[in-house]
Protein backbone atom coordinates (compact mmCIF):
# COMPACT_ATOMS: atom_id res chain seq x y z
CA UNK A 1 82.90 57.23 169.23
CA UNK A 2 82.96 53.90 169.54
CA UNK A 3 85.08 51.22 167.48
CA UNK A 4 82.37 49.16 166.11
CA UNK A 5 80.95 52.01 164.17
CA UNK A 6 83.99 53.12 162.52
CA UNK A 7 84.79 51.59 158.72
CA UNK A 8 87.67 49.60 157.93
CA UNK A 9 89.20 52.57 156.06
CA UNK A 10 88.90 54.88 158.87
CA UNK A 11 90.12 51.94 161.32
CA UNK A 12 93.55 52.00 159.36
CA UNK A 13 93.84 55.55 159.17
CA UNK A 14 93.92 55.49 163.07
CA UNK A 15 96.20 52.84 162.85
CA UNK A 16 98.48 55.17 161.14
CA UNK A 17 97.99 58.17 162.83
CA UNK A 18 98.89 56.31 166.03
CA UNK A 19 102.12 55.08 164.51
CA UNK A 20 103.16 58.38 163.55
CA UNK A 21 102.30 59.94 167.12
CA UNK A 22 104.08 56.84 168.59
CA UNK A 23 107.61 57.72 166.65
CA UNK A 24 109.76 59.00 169.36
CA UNK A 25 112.03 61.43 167.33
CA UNK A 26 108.21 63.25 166.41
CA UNK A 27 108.74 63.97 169.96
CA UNK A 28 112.32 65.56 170.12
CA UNK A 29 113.34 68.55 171.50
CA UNK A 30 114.56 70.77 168.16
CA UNK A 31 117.85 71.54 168.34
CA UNK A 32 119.47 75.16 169.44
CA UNK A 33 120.01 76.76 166.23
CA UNK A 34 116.98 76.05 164.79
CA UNK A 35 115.56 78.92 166.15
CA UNK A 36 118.43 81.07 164.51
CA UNK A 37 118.20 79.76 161.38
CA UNK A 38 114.30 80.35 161.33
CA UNK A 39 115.11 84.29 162.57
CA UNK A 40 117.75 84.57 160.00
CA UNK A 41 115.37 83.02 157.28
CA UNK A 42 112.36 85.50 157.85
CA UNK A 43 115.31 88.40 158.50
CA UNK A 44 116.16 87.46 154.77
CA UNK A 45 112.76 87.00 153.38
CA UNK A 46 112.05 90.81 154.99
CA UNK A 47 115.27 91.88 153.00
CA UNK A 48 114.62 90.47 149.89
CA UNK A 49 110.64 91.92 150.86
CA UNK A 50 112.71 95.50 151.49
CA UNK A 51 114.78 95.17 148.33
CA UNK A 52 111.73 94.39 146.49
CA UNK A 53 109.78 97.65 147.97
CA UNK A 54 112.87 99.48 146.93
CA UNK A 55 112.51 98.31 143.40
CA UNK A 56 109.10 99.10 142.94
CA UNK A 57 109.66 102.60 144.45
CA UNK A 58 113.05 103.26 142.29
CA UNK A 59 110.56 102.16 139.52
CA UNK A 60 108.02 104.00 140.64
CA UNK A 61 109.85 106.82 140.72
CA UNK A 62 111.20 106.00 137.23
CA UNK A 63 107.51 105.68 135.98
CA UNK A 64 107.03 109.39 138.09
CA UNK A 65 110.27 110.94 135.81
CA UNK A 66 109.04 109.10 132.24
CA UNK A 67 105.52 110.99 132.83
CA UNK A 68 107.14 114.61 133.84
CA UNK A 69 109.39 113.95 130.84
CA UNK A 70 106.42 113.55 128.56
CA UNK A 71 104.59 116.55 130.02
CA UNK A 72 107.38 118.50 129.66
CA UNK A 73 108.04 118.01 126.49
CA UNK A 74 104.18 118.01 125.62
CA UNK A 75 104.50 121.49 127.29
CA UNK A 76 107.68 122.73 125.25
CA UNK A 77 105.94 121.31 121.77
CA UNK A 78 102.97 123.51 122.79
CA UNK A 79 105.36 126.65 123.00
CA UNK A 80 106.50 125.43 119.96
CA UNK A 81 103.58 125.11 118.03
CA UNK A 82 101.79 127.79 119.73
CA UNK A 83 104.95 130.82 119.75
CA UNK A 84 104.95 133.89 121.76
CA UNK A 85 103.90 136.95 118.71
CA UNK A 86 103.54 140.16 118.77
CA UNK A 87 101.89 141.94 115.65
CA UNK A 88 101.42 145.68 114.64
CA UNK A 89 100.09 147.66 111.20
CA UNK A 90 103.22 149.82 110.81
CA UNK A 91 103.04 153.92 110.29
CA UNK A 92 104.54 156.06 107.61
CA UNK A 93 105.96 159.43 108.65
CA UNK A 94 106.21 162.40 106.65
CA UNK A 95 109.53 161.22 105.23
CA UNK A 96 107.58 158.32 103.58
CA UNK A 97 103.87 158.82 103.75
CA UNK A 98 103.37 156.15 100.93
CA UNK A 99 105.02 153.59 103.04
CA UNK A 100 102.18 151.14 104.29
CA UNK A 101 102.39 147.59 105.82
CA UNK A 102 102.91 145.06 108.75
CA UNK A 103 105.29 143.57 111.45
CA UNK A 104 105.25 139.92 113.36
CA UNK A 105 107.45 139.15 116.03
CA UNK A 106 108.04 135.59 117.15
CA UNK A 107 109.97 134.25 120.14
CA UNK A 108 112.32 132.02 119.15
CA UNK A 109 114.97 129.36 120.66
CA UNK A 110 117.43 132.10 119.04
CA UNK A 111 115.70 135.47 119.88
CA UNK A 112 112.99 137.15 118.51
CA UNK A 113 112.37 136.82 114.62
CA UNK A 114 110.95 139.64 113.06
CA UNK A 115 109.18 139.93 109.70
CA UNK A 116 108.75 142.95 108.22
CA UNK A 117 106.81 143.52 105.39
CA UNK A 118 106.76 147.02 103.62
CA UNK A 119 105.30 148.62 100.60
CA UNK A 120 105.90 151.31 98.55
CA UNK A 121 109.33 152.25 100.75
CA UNK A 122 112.05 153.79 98.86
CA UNK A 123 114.82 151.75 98.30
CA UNK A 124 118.43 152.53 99.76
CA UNK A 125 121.64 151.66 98.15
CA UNK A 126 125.04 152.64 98.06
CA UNK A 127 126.12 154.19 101.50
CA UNK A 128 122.50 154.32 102.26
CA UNK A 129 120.15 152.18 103.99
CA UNK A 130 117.41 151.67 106.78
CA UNK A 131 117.83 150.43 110.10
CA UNK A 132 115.49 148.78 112.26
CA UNK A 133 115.10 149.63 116.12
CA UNK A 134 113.42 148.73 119.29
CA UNK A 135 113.08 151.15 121.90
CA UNK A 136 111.76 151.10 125.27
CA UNK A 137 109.79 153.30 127.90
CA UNK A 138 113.21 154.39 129.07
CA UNK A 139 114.59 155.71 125.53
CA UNK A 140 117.01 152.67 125.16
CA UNK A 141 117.52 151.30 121.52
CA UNK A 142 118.64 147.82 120.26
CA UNK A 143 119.24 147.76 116.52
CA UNK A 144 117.51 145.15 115.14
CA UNK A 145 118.88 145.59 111.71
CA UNK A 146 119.38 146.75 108.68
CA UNK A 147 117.91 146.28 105.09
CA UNK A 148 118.03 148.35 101.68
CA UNK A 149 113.93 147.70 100.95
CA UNK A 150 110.86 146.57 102.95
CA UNK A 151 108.92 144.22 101.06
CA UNK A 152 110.19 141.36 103.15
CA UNK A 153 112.09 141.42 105.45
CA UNK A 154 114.04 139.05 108.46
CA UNK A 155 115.33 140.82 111.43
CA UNK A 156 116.15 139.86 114.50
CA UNK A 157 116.31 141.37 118.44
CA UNK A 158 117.73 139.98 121.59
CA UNK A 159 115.25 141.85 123.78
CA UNK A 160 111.49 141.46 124.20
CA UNK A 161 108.71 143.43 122.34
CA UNK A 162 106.89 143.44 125.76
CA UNK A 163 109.40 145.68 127.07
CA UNK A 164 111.11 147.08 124.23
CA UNK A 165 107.48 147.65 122.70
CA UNK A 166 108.73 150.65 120.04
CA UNK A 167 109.86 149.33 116.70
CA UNK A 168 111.32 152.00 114.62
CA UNK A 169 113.05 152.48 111.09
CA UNK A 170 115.11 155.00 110.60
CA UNK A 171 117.45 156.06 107.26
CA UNK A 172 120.84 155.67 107.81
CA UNK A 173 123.94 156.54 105.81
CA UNK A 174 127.35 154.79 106.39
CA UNK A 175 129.07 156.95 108.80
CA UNK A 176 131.12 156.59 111.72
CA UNK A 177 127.79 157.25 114.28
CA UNK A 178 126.54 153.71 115.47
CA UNK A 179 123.32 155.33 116.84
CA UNK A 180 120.12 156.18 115.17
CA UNK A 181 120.17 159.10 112.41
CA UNK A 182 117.02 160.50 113.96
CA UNK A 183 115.38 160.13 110.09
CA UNK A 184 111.95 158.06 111.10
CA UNK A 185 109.91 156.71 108.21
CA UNK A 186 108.20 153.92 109.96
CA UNK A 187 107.09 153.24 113.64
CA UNK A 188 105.10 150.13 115.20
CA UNK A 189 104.20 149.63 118.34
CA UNK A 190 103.60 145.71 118.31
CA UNK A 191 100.69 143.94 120.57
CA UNK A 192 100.63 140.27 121.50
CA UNK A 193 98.15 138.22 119.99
């Protein structure tokens, strides 16, 4: 490239560009620590780099915790709106054949809540009244408890209908015997729905 052709713009830019390369302390040697202090500035830029990963992972991981949280407690208002039942038509025996109706059992936070709803049962009073039971395979009872007529009635049991899958109701008369009188007017033996 040859002078003449060049513009006078492009002529003074030269000019310039010379000048600069011309400066002598353009062509120092940098000093000693400069080196450092660039290594120590990237070291800290990598830092603050790690610190920020770490952030966005501890948030991440927040993020990770909020969503189990919700599907857990998605989950647990399922349960809740959707409980564990068991139902059954109960049976009269011989020492109440008019007796006719229906138990629901519910899991509960508190147990199982039983409703049992009787017709045409005798009712108790005094010294006398019914008891509720369930049994299991293994002959074990858990009174569920006691009432003095069936057309409505709240119980409640500690144990599970899947394994304790008997209900029974037996008459009772205040005594010193905690157990079962052996008098059965009702049995149930609840299913789940």
């Amino acid at each position: 490239m040859n002078e003449d052709d060049l513009t006078p713009e492009e002529i003074a830019e030269l000019e310039r560009v010379d000048a600069l390369l011309a400066d002598p302390s353009l062509w120092t040697e940098p000093p000693a620590e400069l080196q450092e202090k660039v290594v120590e500035a990237i070291a800290q830029e990598s830092g603050r780099l790690r610190r920020r990963r770490r952030t966005r992972y501890a948030l991440a991981a927040v993020a990770a915790s909020v969503v189990l949280a919700v599907g857990v407690t998605v989950t647990v208002q399922q349960v809740h709106d959707d409980p564990v039942q068991f139902s059954a038509t109960v049976a009269p025996t011989e020492l109440a054949p008019q007796a006719h109706g229906d138990v629901s059992l519910t899991r509960t936070q508190s147990g199982w809540r039983i409703t049992l709803k009787v017709e045409d049962l005798p009712r108790r009073d005094g010294d006398e009244y019914y008891e509720a039971w369930l049994r299991n395979e293994a002959g074990q009872r858990v009174s569920i408890g006691t009432f003095n007529e069936g057309d409505y009635v709240t119980l409640w049991a500690p144990v599970s209908p899947a394994e304790f899958d008997t209900l029974t109701v037996t008459r009772e008369v205040l005594d010193d015997d905690p157990g079962p009188s052996g008098e059965v007017v009702l049995t149930a033996h609840p299913q789940r729905r």
